[in-house]
Protein backbone atom coordinates (compact mmCIF):
# COMPACT_ATOMS: atom_id res chain seq x y z
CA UNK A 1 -19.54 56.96 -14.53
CA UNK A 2 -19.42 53.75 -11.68
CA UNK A 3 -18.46 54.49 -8.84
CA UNK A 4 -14.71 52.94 -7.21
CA UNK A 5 -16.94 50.80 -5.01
CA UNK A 6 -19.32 49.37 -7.86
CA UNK A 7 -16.35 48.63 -10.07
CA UNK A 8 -15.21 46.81 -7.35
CA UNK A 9 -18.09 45.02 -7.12
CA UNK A 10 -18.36 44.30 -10.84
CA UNK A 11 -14.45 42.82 -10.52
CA UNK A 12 -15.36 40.80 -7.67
CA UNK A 13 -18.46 39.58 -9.37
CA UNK A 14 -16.83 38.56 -12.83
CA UNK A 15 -13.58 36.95 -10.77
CA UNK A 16 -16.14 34.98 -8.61
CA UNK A 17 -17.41 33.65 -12.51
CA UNK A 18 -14.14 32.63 -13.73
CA UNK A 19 -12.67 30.92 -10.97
CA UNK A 20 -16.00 29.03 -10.93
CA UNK A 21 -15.99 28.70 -14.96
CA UNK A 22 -12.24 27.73 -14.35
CA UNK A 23 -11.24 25.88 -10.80
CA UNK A 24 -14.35 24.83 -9.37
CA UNK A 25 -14.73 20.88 -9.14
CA UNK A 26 -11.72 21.06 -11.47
CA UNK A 27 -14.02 22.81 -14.33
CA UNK A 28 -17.37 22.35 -15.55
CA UNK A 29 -16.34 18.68 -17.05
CA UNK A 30 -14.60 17.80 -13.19
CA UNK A 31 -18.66 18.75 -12.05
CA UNK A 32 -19.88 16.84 -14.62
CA UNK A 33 -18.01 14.13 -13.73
CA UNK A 34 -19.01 14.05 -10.13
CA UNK A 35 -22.29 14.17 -10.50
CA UNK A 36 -22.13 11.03 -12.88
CA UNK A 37 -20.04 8.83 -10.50
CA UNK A 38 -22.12 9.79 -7.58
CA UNK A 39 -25.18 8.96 -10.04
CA UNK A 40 -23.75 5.06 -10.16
CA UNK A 41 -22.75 4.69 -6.63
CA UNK A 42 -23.33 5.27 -2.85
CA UNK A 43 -19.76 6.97 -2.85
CA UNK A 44 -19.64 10.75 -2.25
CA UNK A 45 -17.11 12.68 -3.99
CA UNK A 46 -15.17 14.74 -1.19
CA UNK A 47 -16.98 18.02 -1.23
CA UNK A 48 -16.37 20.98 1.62
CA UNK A 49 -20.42 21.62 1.03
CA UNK A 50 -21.66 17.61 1.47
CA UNK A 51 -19.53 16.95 4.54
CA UNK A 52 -17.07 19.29 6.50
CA UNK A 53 -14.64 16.52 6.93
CA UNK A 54 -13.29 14.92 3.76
CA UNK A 55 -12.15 11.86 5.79
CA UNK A 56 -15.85 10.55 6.99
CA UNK A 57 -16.46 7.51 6.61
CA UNK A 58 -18.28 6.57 3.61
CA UNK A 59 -20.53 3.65 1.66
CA UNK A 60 -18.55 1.97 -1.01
CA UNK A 61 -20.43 1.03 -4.42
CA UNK A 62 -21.92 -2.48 -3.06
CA UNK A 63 -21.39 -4.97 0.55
CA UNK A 64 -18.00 -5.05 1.21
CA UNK A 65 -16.08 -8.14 2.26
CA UNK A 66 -13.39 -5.68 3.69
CA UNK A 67 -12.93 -2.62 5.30
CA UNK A 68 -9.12 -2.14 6.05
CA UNK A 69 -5.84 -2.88 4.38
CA UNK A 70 -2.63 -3.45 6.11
CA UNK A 71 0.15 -3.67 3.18
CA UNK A 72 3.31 -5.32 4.11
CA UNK A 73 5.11 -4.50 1.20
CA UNK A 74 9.02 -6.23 0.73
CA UNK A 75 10.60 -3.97 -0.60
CA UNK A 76 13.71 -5.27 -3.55
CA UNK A 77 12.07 -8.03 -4.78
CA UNK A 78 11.84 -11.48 -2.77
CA UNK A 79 12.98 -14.46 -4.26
CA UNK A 80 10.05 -16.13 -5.46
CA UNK A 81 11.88 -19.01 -6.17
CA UNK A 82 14.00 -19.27 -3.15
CA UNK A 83 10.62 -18.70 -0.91
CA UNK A 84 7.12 -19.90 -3.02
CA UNK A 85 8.20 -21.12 -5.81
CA UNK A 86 10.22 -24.40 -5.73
CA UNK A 87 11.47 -25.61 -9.25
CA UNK A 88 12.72 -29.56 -9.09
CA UNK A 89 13.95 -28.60 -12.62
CA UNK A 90 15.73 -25.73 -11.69
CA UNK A 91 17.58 -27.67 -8.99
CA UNK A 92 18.35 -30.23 -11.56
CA UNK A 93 19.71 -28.26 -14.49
CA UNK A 94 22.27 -25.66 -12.29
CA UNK A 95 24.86 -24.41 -13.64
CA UNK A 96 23.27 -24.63 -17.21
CA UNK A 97 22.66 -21.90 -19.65
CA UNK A 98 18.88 -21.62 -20.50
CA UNK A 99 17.19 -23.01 -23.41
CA UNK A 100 17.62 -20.71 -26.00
CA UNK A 101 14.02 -20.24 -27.05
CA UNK A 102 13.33 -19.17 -23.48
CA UNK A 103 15.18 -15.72 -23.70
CA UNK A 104 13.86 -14.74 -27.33
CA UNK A 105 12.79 -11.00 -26.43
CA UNK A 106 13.81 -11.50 -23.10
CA UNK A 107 15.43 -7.84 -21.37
CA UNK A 108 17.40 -8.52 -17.51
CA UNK A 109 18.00 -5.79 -15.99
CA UNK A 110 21.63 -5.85 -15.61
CA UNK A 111 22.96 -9.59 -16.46
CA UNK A 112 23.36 -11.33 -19.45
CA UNK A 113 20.14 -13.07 -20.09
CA UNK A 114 22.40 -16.09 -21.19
CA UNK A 115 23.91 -16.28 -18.07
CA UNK A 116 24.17 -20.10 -16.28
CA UNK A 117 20.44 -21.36 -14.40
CA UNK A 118 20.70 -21.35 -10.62
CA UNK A 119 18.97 -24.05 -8.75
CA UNK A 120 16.96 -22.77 -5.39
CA UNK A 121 18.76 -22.03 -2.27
CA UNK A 122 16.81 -23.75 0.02
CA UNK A 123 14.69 -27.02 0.24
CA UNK A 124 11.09 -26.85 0.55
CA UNK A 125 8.02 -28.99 2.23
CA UNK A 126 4.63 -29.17 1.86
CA UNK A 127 2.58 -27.30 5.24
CA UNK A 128 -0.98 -27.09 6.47
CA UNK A 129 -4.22 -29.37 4.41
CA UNK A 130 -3.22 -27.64 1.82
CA UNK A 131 -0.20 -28.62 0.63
CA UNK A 132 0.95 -25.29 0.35
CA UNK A 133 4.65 -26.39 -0.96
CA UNK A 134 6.89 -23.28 1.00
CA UNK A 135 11.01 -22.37 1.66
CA UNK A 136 12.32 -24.49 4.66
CA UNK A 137 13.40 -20.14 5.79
CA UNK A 138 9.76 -19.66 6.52
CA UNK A 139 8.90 -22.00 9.46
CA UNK A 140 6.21 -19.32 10.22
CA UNK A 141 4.87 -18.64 7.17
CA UNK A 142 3.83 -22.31 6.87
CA UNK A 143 1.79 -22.33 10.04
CA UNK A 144 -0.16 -19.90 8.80
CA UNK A 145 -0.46 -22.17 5.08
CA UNK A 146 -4.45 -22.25 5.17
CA UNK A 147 -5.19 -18.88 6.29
CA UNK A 148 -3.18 -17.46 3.18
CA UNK A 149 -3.76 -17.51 -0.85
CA UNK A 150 -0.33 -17.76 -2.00
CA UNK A 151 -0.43 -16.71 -5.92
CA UNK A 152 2.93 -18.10 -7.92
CA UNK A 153 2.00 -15.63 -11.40
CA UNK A 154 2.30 -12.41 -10.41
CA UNK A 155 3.07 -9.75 -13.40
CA UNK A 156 4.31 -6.17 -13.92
CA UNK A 157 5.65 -4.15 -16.62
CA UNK A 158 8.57 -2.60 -14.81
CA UNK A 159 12.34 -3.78 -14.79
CA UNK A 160 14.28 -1.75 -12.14
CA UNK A 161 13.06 -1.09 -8.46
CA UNK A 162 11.69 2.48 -8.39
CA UNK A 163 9.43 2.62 -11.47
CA UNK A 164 8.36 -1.13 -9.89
CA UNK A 165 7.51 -0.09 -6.67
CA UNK A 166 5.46 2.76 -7.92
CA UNK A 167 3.57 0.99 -10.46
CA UNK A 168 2.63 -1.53 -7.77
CA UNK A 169 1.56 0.85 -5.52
CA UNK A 170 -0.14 3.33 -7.75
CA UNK A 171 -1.18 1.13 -11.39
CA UNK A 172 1.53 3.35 -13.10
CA UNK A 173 5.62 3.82 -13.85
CA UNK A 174 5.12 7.50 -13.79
CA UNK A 175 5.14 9.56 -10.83
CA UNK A 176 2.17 11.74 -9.60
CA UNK A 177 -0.27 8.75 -9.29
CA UNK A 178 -2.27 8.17 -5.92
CA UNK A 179 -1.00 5.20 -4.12
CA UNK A 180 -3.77 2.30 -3.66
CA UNK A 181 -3.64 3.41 0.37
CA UNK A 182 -4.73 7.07 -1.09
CA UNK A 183 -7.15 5.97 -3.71
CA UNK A 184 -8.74 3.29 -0.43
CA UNK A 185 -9.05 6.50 2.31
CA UNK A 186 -10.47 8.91 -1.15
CA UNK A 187 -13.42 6.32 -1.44
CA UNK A 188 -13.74 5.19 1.82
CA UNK A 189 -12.82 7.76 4.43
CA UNK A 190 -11.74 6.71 7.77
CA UNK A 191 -13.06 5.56 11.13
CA UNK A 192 -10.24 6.97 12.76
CA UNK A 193 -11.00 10.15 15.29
CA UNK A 194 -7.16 10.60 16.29
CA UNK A 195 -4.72 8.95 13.92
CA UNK A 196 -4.67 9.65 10.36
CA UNK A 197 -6.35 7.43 8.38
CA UNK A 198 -3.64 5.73 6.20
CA UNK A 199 -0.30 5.78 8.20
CA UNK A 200 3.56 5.07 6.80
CA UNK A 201 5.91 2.45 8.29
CA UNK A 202 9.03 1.76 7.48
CA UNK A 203 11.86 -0.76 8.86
CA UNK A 204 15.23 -1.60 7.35
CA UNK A 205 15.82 1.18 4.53
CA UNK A 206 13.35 3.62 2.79
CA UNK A 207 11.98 2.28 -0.13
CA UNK A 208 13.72 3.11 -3.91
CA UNK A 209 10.47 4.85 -5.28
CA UNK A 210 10.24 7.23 -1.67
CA UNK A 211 6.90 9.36 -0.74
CA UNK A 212 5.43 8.39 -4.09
CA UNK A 213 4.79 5.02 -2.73
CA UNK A 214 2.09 6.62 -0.88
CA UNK A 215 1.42 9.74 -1.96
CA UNK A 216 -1.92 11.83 -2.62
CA UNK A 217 -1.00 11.86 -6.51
CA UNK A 218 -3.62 14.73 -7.64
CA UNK A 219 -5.64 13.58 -4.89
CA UNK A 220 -6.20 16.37 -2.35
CA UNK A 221 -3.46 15.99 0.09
CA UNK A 222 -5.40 14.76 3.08
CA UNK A 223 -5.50 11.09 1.44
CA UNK A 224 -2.14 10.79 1.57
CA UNK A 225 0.06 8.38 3.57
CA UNK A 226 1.19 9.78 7.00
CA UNK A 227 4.49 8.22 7.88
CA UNK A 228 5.45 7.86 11.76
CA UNK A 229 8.91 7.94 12.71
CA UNK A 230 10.58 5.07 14.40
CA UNK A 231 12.36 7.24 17.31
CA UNK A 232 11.69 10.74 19.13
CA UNK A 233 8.10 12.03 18.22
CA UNK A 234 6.13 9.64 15.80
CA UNK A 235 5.56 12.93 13.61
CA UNK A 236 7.86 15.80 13.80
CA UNK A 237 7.22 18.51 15.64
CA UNK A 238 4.65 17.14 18.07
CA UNK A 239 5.23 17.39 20.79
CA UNK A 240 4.60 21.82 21.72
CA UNK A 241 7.98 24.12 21.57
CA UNK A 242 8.84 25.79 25.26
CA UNK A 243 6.80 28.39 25.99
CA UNK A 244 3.69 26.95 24.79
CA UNK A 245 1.50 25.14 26.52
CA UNK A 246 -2.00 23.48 25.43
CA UNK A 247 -4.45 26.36 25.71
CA UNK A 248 -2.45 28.86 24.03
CA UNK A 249 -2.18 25.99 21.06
CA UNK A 250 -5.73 25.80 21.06
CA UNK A 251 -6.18 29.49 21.00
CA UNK A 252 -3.65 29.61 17.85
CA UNK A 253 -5.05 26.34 16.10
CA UNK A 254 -8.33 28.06 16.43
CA UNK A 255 -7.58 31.32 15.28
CA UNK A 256 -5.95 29.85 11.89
CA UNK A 257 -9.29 27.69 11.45
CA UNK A 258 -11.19 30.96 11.46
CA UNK A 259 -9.13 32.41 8.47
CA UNK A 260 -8.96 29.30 7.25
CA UNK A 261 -12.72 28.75 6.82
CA UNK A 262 -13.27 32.30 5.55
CA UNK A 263 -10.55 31.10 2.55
CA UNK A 264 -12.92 28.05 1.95
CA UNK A 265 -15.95 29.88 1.82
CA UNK A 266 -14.44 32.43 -0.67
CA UNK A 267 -12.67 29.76 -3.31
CA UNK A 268 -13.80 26.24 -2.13
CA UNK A 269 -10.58 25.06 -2.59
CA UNK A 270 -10.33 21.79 -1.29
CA UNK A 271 -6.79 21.85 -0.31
CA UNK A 272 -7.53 24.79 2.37
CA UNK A 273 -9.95 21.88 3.92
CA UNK A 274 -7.16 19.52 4.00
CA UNK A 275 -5.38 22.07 6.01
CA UNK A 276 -7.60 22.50 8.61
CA UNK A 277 -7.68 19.12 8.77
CA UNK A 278 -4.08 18.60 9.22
CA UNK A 279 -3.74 21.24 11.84
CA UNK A 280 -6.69 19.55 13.73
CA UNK A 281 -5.34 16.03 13.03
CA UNK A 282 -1.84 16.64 14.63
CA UNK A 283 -3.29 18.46 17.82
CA UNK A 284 -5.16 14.98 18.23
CA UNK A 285 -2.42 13.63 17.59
CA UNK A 286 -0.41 14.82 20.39
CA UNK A 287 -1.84 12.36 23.04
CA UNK A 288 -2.92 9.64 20.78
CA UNK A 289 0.42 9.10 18.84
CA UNK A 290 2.53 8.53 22.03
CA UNK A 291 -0.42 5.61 23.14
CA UNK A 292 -0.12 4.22 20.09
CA UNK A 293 3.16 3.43 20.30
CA UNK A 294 3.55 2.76 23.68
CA UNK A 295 3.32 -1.11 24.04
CA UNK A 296 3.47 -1.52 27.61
CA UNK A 297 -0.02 -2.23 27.55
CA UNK A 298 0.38 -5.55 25.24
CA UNK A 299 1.13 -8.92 26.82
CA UNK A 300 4.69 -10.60 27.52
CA UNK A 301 3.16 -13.32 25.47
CA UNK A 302 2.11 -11.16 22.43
CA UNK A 303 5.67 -9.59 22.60
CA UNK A 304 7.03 -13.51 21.87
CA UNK A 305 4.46 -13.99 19.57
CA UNK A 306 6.01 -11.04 17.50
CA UNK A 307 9.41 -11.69 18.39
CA UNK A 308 9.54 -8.77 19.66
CA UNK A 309 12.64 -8.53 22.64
CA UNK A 310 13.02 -5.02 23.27
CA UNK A 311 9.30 -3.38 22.84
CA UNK A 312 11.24 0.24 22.30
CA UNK A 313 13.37 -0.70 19.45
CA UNK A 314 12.34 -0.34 16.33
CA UNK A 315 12.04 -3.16 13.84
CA UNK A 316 9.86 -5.40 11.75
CA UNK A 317 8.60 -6.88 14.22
CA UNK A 318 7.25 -3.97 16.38
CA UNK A 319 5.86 -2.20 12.82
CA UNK A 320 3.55 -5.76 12.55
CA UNK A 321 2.31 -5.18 15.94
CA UNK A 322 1.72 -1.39 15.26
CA UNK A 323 -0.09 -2.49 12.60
CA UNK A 324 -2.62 -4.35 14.42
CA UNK A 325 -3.10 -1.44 17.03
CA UNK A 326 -3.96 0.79 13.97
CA UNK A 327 -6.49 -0.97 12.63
CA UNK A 328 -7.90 -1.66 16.12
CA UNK A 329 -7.90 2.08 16.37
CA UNK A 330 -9.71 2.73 13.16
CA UNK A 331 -7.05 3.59 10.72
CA UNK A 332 -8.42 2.69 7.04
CA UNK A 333 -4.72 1.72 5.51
CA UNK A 334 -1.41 0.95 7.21
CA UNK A 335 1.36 0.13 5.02
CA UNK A 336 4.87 -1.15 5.93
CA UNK A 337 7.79 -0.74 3.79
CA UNK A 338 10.77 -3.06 4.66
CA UNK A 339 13.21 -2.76 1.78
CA UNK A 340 15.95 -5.28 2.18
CA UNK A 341 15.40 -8.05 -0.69
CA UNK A 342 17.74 -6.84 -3.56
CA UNK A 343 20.25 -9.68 -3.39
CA UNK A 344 22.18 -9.56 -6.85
CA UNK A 345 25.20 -11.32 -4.94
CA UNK A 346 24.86 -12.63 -0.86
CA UNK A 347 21.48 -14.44 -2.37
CA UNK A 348 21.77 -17.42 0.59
CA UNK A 349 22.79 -15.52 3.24
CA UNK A 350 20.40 -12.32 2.47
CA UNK A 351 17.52 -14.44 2.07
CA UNK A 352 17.67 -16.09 4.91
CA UNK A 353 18.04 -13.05 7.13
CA UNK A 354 15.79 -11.52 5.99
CA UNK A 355 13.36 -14.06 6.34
CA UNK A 356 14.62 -14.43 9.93
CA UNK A 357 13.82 -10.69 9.91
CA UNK A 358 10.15 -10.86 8.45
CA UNK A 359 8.64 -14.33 8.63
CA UNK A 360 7.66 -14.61 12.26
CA UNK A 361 6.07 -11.01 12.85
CA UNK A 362 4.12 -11.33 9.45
CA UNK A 363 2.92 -14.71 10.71
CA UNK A 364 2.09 -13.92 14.32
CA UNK A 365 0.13 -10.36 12.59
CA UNK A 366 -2.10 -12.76 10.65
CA UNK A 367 -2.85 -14.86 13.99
CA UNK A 368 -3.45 -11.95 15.97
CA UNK A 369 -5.75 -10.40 13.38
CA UNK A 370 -7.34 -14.09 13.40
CA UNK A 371 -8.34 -14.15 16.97
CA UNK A 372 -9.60 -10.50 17.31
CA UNK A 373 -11.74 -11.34 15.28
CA UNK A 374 -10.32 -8.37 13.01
CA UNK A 375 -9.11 -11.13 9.78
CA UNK A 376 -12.16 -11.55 8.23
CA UNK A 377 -12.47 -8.11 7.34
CA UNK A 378 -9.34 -7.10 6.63
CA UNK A 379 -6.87 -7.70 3.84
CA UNK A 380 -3.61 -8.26 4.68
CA UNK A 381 -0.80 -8.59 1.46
CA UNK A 382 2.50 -9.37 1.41
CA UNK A 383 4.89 -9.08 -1.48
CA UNK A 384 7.43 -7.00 -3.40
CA UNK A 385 7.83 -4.92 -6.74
CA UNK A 386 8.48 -8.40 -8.83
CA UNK A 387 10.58 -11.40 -8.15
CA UNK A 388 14.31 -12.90 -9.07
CA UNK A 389 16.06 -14.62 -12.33
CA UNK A 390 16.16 -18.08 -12.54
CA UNK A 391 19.76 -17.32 -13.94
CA UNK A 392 22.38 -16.47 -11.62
CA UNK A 393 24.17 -13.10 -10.78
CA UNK A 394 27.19 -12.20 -8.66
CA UNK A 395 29.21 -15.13 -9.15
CA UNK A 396 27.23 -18.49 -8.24
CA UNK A 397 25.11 -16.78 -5.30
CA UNK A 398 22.86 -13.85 -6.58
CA UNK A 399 19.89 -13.53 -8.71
CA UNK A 400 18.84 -10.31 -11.29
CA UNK A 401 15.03 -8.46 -11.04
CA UNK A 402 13.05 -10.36 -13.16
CA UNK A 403 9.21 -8.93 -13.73
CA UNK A 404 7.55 -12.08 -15.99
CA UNK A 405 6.73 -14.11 -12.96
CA UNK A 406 6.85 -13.65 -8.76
CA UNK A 407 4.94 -14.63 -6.03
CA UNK A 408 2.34 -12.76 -3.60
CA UNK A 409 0.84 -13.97 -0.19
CA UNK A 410 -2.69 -12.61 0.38
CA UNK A 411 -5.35 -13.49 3.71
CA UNK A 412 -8.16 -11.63 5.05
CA UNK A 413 -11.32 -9.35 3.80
CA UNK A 414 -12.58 -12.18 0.99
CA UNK A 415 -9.37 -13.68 0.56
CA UNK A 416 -9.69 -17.36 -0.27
CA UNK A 417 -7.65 -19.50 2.50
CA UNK A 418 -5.35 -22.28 1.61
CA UNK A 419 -5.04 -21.12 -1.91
CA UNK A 420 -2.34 -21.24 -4.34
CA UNK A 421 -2.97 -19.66 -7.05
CA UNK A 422 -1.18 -19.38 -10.83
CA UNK A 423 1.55 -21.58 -11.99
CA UNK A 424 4.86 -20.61 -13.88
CA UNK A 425 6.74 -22.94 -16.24
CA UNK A 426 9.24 -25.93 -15.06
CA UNK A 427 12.01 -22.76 -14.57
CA UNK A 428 10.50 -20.24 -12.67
CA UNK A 429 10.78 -17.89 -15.91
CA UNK A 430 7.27 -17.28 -17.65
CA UNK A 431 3.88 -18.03 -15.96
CA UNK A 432 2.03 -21.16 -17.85
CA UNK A 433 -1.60 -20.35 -15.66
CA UNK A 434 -3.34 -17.74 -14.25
CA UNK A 435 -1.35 -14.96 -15.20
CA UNK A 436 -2.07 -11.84 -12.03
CA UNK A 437 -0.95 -8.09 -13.43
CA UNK A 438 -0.64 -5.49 -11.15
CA UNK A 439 -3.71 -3.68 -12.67
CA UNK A 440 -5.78 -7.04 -12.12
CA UNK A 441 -4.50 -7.52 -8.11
CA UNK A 442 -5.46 -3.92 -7.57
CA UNK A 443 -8.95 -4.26 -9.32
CA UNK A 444 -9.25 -7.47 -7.34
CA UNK A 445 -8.36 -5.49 -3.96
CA UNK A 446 -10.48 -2.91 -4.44
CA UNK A 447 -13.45 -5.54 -5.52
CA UNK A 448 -13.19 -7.01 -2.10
CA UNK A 449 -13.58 -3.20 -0.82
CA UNK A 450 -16.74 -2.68 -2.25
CA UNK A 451 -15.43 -0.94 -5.02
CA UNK A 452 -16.10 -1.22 -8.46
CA UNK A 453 -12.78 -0.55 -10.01
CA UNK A 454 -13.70 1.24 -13.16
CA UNK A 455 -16.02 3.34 -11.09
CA UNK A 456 -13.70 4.76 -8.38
CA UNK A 457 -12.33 7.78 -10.49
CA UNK A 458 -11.23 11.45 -10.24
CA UNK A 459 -11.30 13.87 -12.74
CA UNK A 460 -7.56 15.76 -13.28
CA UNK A 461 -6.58 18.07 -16.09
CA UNK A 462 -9.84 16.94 -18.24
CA UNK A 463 -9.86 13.38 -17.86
CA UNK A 464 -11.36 10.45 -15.53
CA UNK A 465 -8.58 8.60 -13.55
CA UNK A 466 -8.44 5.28 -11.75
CA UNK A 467 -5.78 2.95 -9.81
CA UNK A 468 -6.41 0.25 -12.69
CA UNK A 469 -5.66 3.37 -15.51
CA UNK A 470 -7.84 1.16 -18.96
CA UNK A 471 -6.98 -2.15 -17.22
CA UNK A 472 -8.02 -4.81 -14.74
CA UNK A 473 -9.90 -7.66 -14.19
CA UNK A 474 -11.40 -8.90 -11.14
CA UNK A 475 -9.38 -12.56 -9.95
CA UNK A 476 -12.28 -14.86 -9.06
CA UNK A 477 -10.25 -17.60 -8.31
CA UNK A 478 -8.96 -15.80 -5.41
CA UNK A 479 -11.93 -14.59 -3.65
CA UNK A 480 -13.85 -16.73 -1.46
């Protein structure tokens, strides 16, 4: 008869086996898988045995032409056509109803696809050598004409703002995807020592599709997006309660990384890994989040530059200049979320404050970025979840979400300068050239990373993911 202390043994031994047999690498197939991708590239699978910090930096498949992201993403939809996108025969036939041909199939999202055409806003002029045509609201924007590849035939599947937003920012409608800032830090890692590595901004109002805008997805959690707060401590509960000061913290943080590596050892779950991370992260954090922020240090004349009048409020304007600190600082990914384009009614007035609100800081970011020396290899985007209706909403002054054609300003990291890219047809409505999906910007993006997009994959519940999902092709014409 076995002893108590050998049938122990014999329990432990057989529940080592089928948690290996079961969890580890996500099953035999998730191993498998691993050792196949890192067969075909340079890229290292996040493992707690190959490197004790998941966010090191990292080779990507082949030379990259970029190595950081900054994602200034508009929330609501812009109006392409009131911004990028000027339409002579729009202007001409207001007030019309569309040809009928034109709407065969067609789905709005809440109008009457027969409602009357409405002619753009705003008048428009041709800016920098070349010839970039642009919104007379964008003064800024059009200095910065030859640094930028504007592309006019943008594409997505989704109708309605949240399912939009997410497939833009993660290749899919459905939640539970990594975000393109998660799936960049997962194949990249970070160079930051103090910050996270892809950090959250937000002006104006959160965004319609929330935290899955730049969430982890299945991705271990220490890829995702790390938003800082606008007021009081950048992340909650930094600064140290009463009581406590900075040795006894340490003490604590480094009794919990104790236990916490004796978890790792015993299930290798990568998850325990991200939390020592996180708890070693935010007691960095502590003195390099309030620096960060703190933009004493930058010049009265960058301030202007910005437009940027009270260097403590938060804005826009002051998340564009953030943005550039952050990447100075290492940070892989900074996204900023400024949700204020959804103008079904208010179209002329909306537009052009929000412009008023946007245009200069996203301008004077690119210049900045430009003279540091920091442009060339990084990417910086600007756009929304799709564009407007050429028909009108909300009376005569509003326009519907319309997902068959928009507009997308790109510079940086590869980027072709002075670029326009794509047409759409004499209304605005369908493109006629160059169509752009989502899934072929993203595969495009992540190109210009060093990535091969059908190659940067993690295996969940039994099969291979990827941003691009089964789609994607590279946009040559874009990359310089």
């Amino acid at each position: 008869m076995m002893s108590n202390e050998s049938i122990r043994e014999t329990h432990a031994k057989w529940l080592r086996r089928r948690w290996f047999l079961r969890e580890c690498g996500v099953g035999l197939g998730g191993i498998a898988a691993t050792s196949l991708m890192l067969g075909d590239s340079a890229v290292a699978t996040p493992s707690t045995e190959k490197s004790p910090n998941p966010l090191a930096p990292r080779a990507p498949h082949y030379a990259a032409k970029a190595k950081r992201v900054i994602y200034i993403f508009q929330a609501g939809a812009p109006s392409h056509l009131d911004l990028f996108d000027y339409k002579p025969e729009l202007a001409k036939r207001n007030g019309q109803l569309p040809p009928a041909e034109l709407l065969q199939g067609y789905r709005a999202a809440f109008i009457n696809p027969n409602s009357a055409l409405l002619g753009p806003k705003f008048s428009f002029a041709k800016h920098g050598s070349c010839g970039m045509e642009l919104s007379e609201v964008l003064p800024y924007t059009a200095k910065i004409a030859d640094d930028i590849c504007l592309i006019r035939s943008m594409q997505t599947d989704a109708v309605n703002h949240a399912p939009a937003q997410i497939m833009m920012n993660t290749g899919s409608q459905q939640f539970g995807r990594p975000s393109f800032g998660a799936w960049t830090l997962y194949g990249l890692g970070s160079e930051a020592k103090d910050l996270p590595g892809f950090v959250v901004l937000t002006s104006a109002k959160g965004t319609s599709g929330g935290a899955s805008n730049y969430g982890c997805g299945f991705l271990p959690t220490v890829y995702g997006g790390i938003p800082l707060r606008n007021a009081g401590d950048p992340v909650l509960y930094l600064s140290n309660p009463k009581g406590i000061d900075q040795e006894t913290q340490r003490a604590s943080l480094d009794t919990l990384q104790q236990l916490n590596q004796m978890s790792l050892q015993q299930f290798g779950d990568p998850e325990i890994e991200a939390r020592i991370q996180s708890y070693e992260l935010a007691y960095r954090l502590q003195s390099s989040a309030p620096e960060l922020m703190d933009l004493q240090s930058e010049s009265a004349a960058t301030l202007e530059r910005y437009g940027i009048k009270d260097a403590s409020k938060a804005n826009f304007a002051r998340n564009c200049l953030l943005a550039r600190r952050l990447v100075e600082r290492g940070v892989r990914f900074v996204q900023l979320f400024h949700e204020a384009w959804d103008q079904h009614g208010g179209l002329t007035a909306g537009v052009k404050q929000n412009a008023l609100d946007t245009d200069q800081a996203s301008a004077a970011l690119v210049q900045d970025l430009k003279e540091r020396g920091l442009l060339e290899d990084t990417i910086v985007i600007w756009g929304g979840e799709f564009g407007r209706t050429p028909m009108v909403q909300g009376g005569n002054d509003g326009r519907d979400h319309h997902n068959r054609s928009f507009s997308m300003w790109l510079a940086g990291g590869g980027i072709k300068p002075g670029c326009v890219y794509g047409t759409t047809d004499d209304l605005g409505f369908n493109v006629a050239e160059n169509p752009v999906h989502v899934h072929d910007l993203n595969a495009t993006l992540l190109h210009l990373l060093g990535f091969d997009h059908t190659k940067l994959i993690y295996r969940f519940q039994g099969r291979d993911y990827r941003l691009t999902d089964v789609h994607g092709n590279i946009v040559k014409g874009i990359v310089s």
